[in-house]
Protein backbone atom coordinates (compact mmCIF):
# COMPACT_ATOMS: atom_id res chain seq x y z
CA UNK A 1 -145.49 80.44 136.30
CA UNK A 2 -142.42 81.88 135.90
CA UNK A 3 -140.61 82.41 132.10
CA UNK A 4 -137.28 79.97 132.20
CA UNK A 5 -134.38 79.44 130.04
CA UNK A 6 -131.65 76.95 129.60
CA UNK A 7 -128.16 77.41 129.18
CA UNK A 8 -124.88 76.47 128.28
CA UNK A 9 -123.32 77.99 131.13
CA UNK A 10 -125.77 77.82 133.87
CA UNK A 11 -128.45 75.07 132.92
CA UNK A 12 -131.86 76.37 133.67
CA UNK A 13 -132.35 79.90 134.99
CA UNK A 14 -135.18 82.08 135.56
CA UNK A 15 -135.35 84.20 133.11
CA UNK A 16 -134.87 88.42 133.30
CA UNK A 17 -137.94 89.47 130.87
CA UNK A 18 -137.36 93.15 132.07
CA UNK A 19 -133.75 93.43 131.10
CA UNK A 20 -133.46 93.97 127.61
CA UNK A 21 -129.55 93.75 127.46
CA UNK A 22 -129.60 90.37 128.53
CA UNK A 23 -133.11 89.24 126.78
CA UNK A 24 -131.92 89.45 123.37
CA UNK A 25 -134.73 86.85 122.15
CA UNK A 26 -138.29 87.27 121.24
CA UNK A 27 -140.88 86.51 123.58
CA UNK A 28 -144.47 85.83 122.43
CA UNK A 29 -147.71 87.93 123.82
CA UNK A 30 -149.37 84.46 124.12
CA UNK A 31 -147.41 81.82 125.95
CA UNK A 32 -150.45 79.19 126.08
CA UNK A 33 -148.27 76.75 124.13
CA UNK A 34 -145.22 76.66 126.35
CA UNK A 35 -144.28 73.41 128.39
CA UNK A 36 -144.27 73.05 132.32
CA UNK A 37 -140.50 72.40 133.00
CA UNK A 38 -140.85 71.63 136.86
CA UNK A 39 -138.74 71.02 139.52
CA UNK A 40 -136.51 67.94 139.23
CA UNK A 41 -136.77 67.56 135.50
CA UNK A 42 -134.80 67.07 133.18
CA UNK A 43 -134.69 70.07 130.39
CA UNK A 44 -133.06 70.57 127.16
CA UNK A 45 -133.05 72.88 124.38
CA UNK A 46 -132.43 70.70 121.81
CA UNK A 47 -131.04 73.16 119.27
CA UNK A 48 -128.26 73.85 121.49
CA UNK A 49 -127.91 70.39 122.62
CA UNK A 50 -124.46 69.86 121.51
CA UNK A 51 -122.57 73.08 123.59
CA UNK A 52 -124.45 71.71 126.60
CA UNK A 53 -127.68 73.73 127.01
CA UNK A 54 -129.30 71.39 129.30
CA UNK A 55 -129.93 70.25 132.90
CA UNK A 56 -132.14 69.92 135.99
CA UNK A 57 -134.30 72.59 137.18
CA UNK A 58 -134.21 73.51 140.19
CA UNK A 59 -137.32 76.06 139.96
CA UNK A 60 -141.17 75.01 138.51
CA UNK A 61 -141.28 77.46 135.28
CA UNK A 62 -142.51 77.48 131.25
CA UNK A 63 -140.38 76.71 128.92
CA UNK A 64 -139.96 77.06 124.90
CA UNK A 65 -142.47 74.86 122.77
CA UNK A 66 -139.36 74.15 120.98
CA UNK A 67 -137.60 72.59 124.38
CA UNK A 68 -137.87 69.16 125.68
CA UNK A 69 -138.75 68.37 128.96
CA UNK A 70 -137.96 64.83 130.80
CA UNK A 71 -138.56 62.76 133.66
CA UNK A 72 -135.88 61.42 135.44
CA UNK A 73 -136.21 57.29 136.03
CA UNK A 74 -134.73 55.46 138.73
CA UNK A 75 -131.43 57.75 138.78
CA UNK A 76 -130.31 60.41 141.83
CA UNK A 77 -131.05 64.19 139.55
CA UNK A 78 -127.57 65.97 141.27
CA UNK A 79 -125.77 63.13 140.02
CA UNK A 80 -127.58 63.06 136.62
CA UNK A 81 -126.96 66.94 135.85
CA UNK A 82 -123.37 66.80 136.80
CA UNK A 83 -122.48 63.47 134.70
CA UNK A 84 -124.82 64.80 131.79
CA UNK A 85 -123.40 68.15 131.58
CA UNK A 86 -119.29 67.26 131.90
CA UNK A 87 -117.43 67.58 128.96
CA UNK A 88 -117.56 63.71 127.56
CA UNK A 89 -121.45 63.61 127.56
CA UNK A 90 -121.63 67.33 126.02
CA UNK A 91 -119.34 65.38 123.29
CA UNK A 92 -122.08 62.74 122.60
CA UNK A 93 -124.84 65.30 122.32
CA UNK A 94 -122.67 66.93 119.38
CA UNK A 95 -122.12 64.07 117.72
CA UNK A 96 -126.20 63.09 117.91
CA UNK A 97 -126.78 66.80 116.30
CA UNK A 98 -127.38 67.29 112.61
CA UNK A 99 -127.88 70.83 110.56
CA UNK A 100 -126.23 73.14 107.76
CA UNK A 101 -125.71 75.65 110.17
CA UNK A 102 -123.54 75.10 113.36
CA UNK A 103 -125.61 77.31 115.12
CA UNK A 104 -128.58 75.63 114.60
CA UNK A 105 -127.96 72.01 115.10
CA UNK A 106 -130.91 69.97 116.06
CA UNK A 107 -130.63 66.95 118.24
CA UNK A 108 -133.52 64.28 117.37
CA UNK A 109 -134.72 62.73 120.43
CA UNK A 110 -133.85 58.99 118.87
CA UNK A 111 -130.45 59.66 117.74
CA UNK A 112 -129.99 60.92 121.71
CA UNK A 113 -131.79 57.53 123.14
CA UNK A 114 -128.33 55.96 121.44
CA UNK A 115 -126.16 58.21 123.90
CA UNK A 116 -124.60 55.81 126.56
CA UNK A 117 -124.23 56.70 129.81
CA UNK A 118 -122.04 55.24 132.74
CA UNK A 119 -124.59 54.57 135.94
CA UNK A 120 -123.33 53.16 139.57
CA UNK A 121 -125.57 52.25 142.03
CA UNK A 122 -127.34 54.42 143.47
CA UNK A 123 -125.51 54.72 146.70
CA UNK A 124 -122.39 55.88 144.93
CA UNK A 125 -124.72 58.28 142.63
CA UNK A 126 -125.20 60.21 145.93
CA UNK A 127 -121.57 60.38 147.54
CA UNK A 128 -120.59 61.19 144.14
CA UNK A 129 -122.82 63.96 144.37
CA UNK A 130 -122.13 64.73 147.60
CA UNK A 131 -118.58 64.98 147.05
CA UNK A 132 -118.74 66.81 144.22
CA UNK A 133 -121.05 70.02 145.84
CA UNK A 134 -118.84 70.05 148.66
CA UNK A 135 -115.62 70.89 145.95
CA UNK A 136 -117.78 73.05 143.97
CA UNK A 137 -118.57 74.93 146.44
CA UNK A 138 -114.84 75.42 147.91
CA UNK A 139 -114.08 75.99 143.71
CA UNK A 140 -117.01 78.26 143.34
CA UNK A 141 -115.87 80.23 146.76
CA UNK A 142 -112.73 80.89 145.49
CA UNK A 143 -113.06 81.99 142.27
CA UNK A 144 -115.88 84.25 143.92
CA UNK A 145 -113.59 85.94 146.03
CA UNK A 146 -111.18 86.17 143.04
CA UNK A 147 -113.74 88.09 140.86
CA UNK A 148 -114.35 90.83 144.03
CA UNK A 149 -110.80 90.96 143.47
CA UNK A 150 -111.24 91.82 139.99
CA UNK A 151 -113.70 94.24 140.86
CA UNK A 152 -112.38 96.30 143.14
CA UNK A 153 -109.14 96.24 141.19
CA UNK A 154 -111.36 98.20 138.66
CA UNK A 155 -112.83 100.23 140.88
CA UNK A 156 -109.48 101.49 141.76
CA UNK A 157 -108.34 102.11 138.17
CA UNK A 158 -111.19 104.51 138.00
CA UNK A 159 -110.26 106.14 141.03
CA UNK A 160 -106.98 107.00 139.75
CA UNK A 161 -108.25 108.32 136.30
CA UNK A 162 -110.51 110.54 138.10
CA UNK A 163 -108.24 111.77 140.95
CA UNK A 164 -105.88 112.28 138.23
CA UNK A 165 -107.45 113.91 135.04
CA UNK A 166 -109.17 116.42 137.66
CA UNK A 167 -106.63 117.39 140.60
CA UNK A 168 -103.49 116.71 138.67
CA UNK A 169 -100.16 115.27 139.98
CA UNK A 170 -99.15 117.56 142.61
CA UNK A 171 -101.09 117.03 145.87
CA UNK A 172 -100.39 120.54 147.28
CA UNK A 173 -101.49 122.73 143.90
CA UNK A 174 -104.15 125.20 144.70
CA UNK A 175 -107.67 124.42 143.67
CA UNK A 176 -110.91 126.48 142.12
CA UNK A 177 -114.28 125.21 141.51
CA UNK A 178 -115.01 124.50 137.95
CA UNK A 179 -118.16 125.56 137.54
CA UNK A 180 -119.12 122.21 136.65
CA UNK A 181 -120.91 119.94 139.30
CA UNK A 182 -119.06 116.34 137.83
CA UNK A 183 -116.24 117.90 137.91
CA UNK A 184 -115.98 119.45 141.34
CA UNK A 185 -112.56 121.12 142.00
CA UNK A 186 -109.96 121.80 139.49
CA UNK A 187 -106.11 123.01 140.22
CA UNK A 188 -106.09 126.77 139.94
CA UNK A 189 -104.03 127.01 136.60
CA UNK A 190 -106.83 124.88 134.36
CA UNK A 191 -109.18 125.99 132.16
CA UNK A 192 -112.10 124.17 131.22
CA UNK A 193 -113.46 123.77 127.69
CA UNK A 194 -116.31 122.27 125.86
CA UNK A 195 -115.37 118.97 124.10
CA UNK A 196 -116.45 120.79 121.02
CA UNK A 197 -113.80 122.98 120.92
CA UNK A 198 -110.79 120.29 121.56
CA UNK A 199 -112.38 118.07 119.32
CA UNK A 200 -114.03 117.10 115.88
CA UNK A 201 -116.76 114.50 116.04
CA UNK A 202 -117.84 112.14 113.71
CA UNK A 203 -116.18 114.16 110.45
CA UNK A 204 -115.50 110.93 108.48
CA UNK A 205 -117.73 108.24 107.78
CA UNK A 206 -118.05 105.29 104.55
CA UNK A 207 -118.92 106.70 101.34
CA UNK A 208 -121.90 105.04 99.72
CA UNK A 209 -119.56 105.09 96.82
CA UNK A 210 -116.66 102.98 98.44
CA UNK A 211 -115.70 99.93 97.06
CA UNK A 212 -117.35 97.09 97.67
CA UNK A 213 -114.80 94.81 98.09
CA UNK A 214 -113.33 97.20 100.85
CA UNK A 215 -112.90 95.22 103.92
CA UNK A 216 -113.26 96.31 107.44
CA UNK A 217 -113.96 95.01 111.16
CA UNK A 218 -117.66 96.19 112.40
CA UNK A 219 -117.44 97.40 116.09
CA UNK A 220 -121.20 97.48 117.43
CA UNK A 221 -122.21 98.71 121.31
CA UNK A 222 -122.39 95.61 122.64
CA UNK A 223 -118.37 94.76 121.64
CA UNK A 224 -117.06 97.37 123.83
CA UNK A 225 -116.65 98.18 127.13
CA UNK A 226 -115.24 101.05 129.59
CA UNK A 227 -112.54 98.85 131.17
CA UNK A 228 -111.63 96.63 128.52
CA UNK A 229 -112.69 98.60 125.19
CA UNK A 230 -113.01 96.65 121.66
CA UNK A 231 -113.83 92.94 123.15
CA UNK A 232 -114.46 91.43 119.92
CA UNK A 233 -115.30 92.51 116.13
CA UNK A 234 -117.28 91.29 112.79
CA UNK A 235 -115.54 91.14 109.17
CA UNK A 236 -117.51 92.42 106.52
CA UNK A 237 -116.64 93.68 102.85
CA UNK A 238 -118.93 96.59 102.13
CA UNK A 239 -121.13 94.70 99.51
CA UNK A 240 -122.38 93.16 103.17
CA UNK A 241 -121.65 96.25 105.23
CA UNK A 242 -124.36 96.60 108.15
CA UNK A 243 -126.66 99.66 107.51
CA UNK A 244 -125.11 101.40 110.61
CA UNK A 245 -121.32 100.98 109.86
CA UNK A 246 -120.74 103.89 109.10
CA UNK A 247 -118.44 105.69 111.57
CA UNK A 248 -114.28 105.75 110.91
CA UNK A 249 -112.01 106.19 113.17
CA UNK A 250 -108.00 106.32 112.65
CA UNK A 251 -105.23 106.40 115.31
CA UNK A 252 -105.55 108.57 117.90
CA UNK A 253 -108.95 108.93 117.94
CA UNK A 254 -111.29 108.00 120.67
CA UNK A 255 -114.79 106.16 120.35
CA UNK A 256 -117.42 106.97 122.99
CA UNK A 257 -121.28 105.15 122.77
CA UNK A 258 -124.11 107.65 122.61
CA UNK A 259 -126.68 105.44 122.36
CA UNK A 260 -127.56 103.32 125.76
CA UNK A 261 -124.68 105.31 126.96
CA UNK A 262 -125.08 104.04 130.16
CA UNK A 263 -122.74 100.88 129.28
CA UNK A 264 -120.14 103.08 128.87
CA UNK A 265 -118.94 101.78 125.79
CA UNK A 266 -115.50 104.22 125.40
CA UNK A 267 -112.17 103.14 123.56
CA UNK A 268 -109.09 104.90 122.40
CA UNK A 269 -107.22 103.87 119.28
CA UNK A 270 -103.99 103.48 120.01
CA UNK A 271 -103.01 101.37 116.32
CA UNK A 272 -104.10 101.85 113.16
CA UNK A 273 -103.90 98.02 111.95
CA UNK A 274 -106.92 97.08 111.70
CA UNK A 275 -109.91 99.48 109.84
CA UNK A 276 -112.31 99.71 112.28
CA UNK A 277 -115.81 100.97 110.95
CA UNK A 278 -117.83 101.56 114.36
CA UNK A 279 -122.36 101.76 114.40
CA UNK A 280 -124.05 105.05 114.10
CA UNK A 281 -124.20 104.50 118.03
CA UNK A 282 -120.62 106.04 118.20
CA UNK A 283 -119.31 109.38 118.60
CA UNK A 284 -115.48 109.61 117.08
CA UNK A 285 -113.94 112.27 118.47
CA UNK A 286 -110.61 113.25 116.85
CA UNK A 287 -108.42 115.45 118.64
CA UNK A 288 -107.25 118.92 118.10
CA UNK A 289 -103.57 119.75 118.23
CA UNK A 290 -103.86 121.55 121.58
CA UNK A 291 -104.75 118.31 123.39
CA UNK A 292 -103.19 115.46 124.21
CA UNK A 293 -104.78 112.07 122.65
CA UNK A 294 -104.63 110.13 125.67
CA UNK A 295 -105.59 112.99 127.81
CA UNK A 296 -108.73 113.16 126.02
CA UNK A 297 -109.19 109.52 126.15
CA UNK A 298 -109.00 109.05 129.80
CA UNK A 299 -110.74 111.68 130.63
CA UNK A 300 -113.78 110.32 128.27
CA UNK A 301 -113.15 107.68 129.99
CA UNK A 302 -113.47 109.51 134.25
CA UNK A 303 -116.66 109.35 136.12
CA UNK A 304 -116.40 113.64 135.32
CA UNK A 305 -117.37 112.96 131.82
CA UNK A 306 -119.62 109.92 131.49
CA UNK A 307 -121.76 111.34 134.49
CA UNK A 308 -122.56 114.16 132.04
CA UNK A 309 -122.95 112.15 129.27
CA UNK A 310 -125.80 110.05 131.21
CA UNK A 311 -127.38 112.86 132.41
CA UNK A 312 -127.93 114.93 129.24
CA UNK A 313 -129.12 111.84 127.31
CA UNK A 314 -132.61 111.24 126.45
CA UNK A 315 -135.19 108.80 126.26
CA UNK A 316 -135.98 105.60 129.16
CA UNK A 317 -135.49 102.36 127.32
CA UNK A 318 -132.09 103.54 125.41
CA UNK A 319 -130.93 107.20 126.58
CA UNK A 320 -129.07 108.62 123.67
CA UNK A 321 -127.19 111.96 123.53
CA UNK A 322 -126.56 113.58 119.99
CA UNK A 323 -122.98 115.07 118.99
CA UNK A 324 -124.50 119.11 119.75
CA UNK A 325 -125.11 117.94 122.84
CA UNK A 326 -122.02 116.07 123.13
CA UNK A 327 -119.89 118.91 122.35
CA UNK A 328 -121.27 120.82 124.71
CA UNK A 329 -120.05 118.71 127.70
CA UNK A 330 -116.82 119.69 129.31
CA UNK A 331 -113.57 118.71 130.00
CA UNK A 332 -111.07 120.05 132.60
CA UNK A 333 -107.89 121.69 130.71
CA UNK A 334 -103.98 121.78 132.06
CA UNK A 335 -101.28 122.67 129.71
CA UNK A 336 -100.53 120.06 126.87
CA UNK A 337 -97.35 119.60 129.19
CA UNK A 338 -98.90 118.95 131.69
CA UNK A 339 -101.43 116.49 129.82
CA UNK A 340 -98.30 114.29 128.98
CA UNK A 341 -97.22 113.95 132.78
CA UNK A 342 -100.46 113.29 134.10
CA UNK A 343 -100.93 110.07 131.24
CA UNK A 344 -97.55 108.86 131.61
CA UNK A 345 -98.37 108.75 135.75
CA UNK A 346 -101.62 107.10 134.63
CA UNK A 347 -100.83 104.48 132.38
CA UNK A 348 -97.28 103.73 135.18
CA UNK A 349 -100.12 102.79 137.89
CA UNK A 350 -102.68 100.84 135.51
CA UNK A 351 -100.05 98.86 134.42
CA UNK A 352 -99.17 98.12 137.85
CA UNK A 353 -102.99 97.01 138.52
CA UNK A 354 -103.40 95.26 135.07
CA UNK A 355 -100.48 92.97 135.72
CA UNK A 356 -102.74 92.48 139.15
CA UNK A 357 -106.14 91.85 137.46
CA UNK A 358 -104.21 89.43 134.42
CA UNK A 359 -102.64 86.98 137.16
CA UNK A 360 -105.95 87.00 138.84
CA UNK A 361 -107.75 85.80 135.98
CA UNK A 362 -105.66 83.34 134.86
CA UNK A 363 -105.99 81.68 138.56
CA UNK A 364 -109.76 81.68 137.90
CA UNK A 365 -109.24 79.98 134.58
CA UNK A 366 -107.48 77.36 136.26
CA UNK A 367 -110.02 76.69 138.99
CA UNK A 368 -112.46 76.67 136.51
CA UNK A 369 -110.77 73.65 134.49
CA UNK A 370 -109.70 71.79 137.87
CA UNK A 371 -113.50 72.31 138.85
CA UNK A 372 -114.38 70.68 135.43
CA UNK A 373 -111.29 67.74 135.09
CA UNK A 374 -112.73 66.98 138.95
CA UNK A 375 -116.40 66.68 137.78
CA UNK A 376 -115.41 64.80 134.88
CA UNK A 377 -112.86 62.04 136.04
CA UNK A 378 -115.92 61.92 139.15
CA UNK A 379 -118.69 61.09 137.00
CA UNK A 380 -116.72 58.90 135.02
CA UNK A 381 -115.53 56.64 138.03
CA UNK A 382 -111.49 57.83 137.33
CA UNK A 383 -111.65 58.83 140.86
CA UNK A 384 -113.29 56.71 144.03
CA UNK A 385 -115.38 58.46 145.98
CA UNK A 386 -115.54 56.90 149.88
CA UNK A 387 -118.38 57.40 152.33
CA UNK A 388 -116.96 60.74 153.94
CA UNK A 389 -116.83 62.14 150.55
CA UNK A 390 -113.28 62.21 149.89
CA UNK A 391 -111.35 61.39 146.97
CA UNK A 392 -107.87 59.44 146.33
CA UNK A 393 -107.10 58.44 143.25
C-alpha cells in the first residue's frame, strides 16, 4: 500500500518517497507497524493537531504508528473534512494540545472527545457540501489561472536577463559566436572571460576565533531561490553557529549554490544591514573593479551561466561544482559602460513585471481568505445553503 502523509495544507497526500527535497523526514526500512488509513477515514497526526494536520483520505495508504486513524459515524465525510478543518475547529484542536515545545504539541485523544462540533441533518450536511465544492472549485480555478500567470511572468523575466546580458541593447549590433555553447552569439565588440578572472570567490569566511557573542543571520540552500533570492533566515550568535556557516558576504557581492545547484539558489547583495553568514554550499563571488556588480549578478543569474554550472557539477543525488571549477565557467564581457546600460534597461523592465507578479499575488491572497471566510461562515450555519446550492445570507 501506498506511503501517506497528512498535512496542514493539503490533508492527506500520497506521499513522494523518491524526492528528497520534499521528503525531509525519516522513513523506516521496516514499515510492519504502520496503520491502514483507508479511504473515507478520518486521519490525524496528532502532534500537529493544532495547525490543522488532519482530514479525510481520499486514497487507501499506511500511515505513521504515531497517527490516528478514525471512523466516521453517522456524519456525510465532505462535510466532516470541510467543518473539521476551517479555522474555528483548527482553534479547538490547539487549545486540546499540550507540550513545552510549540512544535511538538500533542493532542490526547480524550481532551479532543471534549471538542464540540455543530452537526445539521444530514440533508443539509450534503448541500452544504455540495455548495461548497462547487465555490471551491470556481476559487481554486481562479487562483490556478492566477499562478500560470505568475509563472509565465517569470518565465519572461528570464527571457529578458538572457536576451539582455548576451545580445546587448542594440538590436542591429553585429554578432560572433562565443565559443561557448550556453552562450551562443555574442555582439562583436565582447570579450568573454572566465568568472575567475572578474571575480574572487569565497576569500572571507568566520574565524574560529570570532567572538562568540557575534551575531549573524544563517542563510542555508533551501532559503533561497533564483527569482526571489534570500526567502527567509536563522539568528544565531556564534557560541551556536551551525558547523557550515561559514561563508561572508558584504555588499555587492553575489551568492550562487554549488551544492544541489540545480535549485538555482543565486542572490545579489544589494545592502549591507544585515550580516549574512551563508552554508559551505555557497560560492561568494566578489567582484573585481572591471565589472559591474549587477552585471555579474544577473548574469549568474541567465540560463548562459547556470546551464554551465549544472552541467560541470558532479555526483546524482546532490550535483555539486567546486570554486576551480566554478571559476572556470564563463561570462560574456561588454565594456563596464556598457554593463551599466544594459542593468539599468534590466532592472526598468523587471520592475515593470514585478509590479505585475505583486498585484497578482495579492488577488490570490484574497481568494484564498474569501475561499476560507466562505467555508467557515458555511460550516458554521452563518450562511443558508438552499437545495440548488446557492447561498444568501
Amino acid at each position: 500500500m501506498p506511503l501517506l502523509s497528512i498535512t496542514r495544507e493539503q490533508g492527506v497526500i500520497k506521499r513522494d518517497t523518491e524526492n528528497k527535497d520534499v521528503n525531509h523526514n525519516y522513513i523506516p526500512d521496516d514499515l510492519s507497524n504502520y496503520k491502514r488509513l483507508l479511504k473515507g477515514q478520518f486521519g490525524m497526526n496528532k502532534m500537529k493537531a493544532w495547525q490543522g494536520s488532519y482530514g479525510i483520505s481520499d486514497f487507501d495508504g499506511i500511515v505513521s504508528p504515531a497517527y490516528y486513524v478514525f471512523d466516521l459515524i453517522g456524519i456525510e465525510p465532505r462535510f466532516f473534512h470541510l467543518a473539521i478543518r476551517s479555522k474555528i475547529f483548527v482553534s479547538y484542536f490547539g487549545q486540546s494540545s499540550d507540550g513545552v515545545r510549540i512544535g511538538q504539541w500533542d493532542l490526547s485523544k480524550s481532551r479532543m472527545k471534549e471538542i464540540p462540533f455543530m452537526i445539521p441533518p444530514k440533508p443539509e450536511q450534503t448541500r452544504i457540501a455540495n455548495f461548497l465544492d462547487r465555490k471551491s472549485a470556481q476559487i481554486d480555478k481562479a487562483i490556478s489561472q492566477k499562478e500560470r500567470l505568475i509563472e509565465l511572468l517569470k518565465e519572461r523575466r528570464q527571457i529578458i536577463i538572457q536576451n539582455t546580458v548576451t545580445r546587448g541593447l542594440d538590436p542591429n549590433v553585429k554578432l560572433k559566436d562565443s565559443g561557448v555553447e550556453w552562450i551562443g552569439m555574442i555582439p562583436e565588440h565582447w570579450e568573454v572571460k572566465r568568472l575567475k578572472y572578474l571575480t574572487k570567490i569565497n576569500k572571507k569566511t568566520l574565524s574560529e576565533n570570532t567572538n562568540p557573542n557575534y551575531e549573524f543571520e544563517y542563510v542555508d540552500i533551501g532559503n533561497v531561490t533564483l527569482y526571489d533570492g534570500i526567502i527567509s533566515t536563522e539568528s544565531y550568535s556564534f557560541r551556536y553557529a551551525p558547523l557550515r556557516a561559514r561563508r561572508i558576504a558584504d555588499e555587492g557581492d553575489t551568492i550562487i549554490s554549488t551544492v544541489r545547484t540545480y535549485l538555482k539558489a543565486i542572490d545579489y547583495i544589494d545592502h549591507n544591514k544585515c550580516k549574512y553568514i551563508f552554508s559551505t554550499g555557497f560560492a561568494i563571488l566578489k567582484p573585481e573593479s572591471h565589472i559591474y556588480t549587477k552585471y555579474l549578478a544577473y548574469f549568474v543569474r541567465s540560463e548562459s551561466f547556470t546551464k554551465q554550472v549544472i552541467v560541470n557539477s558532479k555526483g546524482m543525488s546532490y550535483p555539486a561544482i567546486n570554486s576551480f571549477s566554478l571559476g572556470n565557467l564563463c561570462l560574456a564581457h561588454p565594456s563596464y559602460n556598457e554593463q551599466t546600460k544594459i542593468v539599468k534597461h534590466i532592472e526598468k523592465q523587471l520592475n515593470n513585471i514585478d509590479k505585475v507578479i505583486n498585484q497578482t499575488q495579492q488577488q490570490i491572497q484574497k481568494l484564498k481568505e474569501y475561499k476560507t471566510v466562505l467555508i467557515d461562515n458555511a460550516v458554521t450555519g452563518k450562511i443558508k445553503v438552499n437545495e440548488k446550492s446557492t447561498a444568501y445570507g
